[in-house]
C-alpha atoms as a PDB file:
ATOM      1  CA  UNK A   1      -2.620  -8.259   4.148  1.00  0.00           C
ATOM      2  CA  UNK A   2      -1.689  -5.313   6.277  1.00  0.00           C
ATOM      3  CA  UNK A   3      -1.068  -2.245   3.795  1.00  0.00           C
ATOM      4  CA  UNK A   4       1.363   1.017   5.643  1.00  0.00           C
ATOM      5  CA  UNK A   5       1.040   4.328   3.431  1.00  0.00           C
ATOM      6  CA  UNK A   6       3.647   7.096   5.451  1.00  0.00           C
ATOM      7  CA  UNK A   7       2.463  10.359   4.564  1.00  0.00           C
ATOM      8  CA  UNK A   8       4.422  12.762   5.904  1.00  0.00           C
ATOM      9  CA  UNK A   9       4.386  12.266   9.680  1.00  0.00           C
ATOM     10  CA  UNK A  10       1.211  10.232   9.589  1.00  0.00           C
ATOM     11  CA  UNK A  11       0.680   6.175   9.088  1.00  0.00           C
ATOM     12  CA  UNK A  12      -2.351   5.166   7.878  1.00  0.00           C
ATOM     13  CA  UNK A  13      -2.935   1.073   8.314  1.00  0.00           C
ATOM     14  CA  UNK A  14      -5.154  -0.594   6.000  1.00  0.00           C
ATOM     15  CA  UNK A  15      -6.656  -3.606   5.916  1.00  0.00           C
ATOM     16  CA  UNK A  16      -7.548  -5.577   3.026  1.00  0.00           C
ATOM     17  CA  UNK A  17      -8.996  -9.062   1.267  1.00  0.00           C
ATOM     18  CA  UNK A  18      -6.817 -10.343  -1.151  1.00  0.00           C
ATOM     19  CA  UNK A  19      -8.839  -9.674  -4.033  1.00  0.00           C
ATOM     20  CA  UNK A  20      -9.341  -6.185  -3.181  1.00  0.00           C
ATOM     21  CA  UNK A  21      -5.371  -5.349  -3.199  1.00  0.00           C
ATOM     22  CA  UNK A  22      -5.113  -5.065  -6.491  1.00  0.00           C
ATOM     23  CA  UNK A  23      -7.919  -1.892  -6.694  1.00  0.00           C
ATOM     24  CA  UNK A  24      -6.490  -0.391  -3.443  1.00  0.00           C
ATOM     25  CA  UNK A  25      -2.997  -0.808  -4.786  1.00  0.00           C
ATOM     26  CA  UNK A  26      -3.844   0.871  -8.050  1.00  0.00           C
ATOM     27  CA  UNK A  27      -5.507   4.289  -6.204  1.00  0.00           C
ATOM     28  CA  UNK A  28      -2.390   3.917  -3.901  1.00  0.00           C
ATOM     29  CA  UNK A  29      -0.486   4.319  -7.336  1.00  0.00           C
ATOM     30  CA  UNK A  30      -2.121   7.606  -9.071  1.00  0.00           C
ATOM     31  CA  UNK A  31      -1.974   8.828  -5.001  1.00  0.00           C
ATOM     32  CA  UNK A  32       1.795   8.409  -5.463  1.00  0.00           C
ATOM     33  CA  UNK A  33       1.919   9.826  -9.193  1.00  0.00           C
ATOM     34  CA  UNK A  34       0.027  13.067  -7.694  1.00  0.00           C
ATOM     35  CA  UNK A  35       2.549  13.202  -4.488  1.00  0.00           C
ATOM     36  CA  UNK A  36       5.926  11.663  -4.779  1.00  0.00           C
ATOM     37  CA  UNK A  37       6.724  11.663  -1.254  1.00  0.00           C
ATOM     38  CA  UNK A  38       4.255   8.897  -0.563  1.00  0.00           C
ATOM     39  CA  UNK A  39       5.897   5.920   0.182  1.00  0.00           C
ATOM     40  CA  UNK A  40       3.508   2.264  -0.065  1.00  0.00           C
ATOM     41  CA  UNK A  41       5.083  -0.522   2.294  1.00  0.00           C
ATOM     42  CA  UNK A  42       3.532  -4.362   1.507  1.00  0.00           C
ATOM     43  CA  UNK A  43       3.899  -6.873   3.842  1.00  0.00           C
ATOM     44  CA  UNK A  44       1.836 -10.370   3.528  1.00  0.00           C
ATOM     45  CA  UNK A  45       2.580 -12.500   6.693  1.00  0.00           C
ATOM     46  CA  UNK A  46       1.783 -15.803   5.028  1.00  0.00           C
ATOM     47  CA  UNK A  47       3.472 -14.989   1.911  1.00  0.00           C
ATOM     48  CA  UNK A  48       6.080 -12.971   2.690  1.00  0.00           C
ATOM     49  CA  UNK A  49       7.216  -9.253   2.160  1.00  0.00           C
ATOM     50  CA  UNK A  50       6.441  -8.507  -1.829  1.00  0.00           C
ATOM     51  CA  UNK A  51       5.950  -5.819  -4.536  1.00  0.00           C
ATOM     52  CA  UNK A  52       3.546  -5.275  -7.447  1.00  0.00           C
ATOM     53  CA  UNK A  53       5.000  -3.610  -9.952  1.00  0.00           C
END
């Protein structure tokens, strides 16, 4: 899983094990809750693009 946070001009790639998505994601979150202009792009090339919600 290849993991794109854009903030502001910058990209930062991260990558990750499947079973550590679900922490990154959730310090991705209270990132975004702190700075709204953070936008989190998934992409999972076997599974295809999805979401957690």
């Amino acid at each position: 899983m290849e993991l794109l946070v854009e903030l502001g001009i910058f990209e930062v790639w991260i990558s990750t094990e499947h079973s550590q998505t679900s922490s990154v994601f959730a310090t991705l979150r209270k990132s975004a809750r702190l700075k709204k202009d953070i936008r989190v792009h998934f992409n999972d090339r076997t599974e295809g693009p999805y979401m957690h919600h």
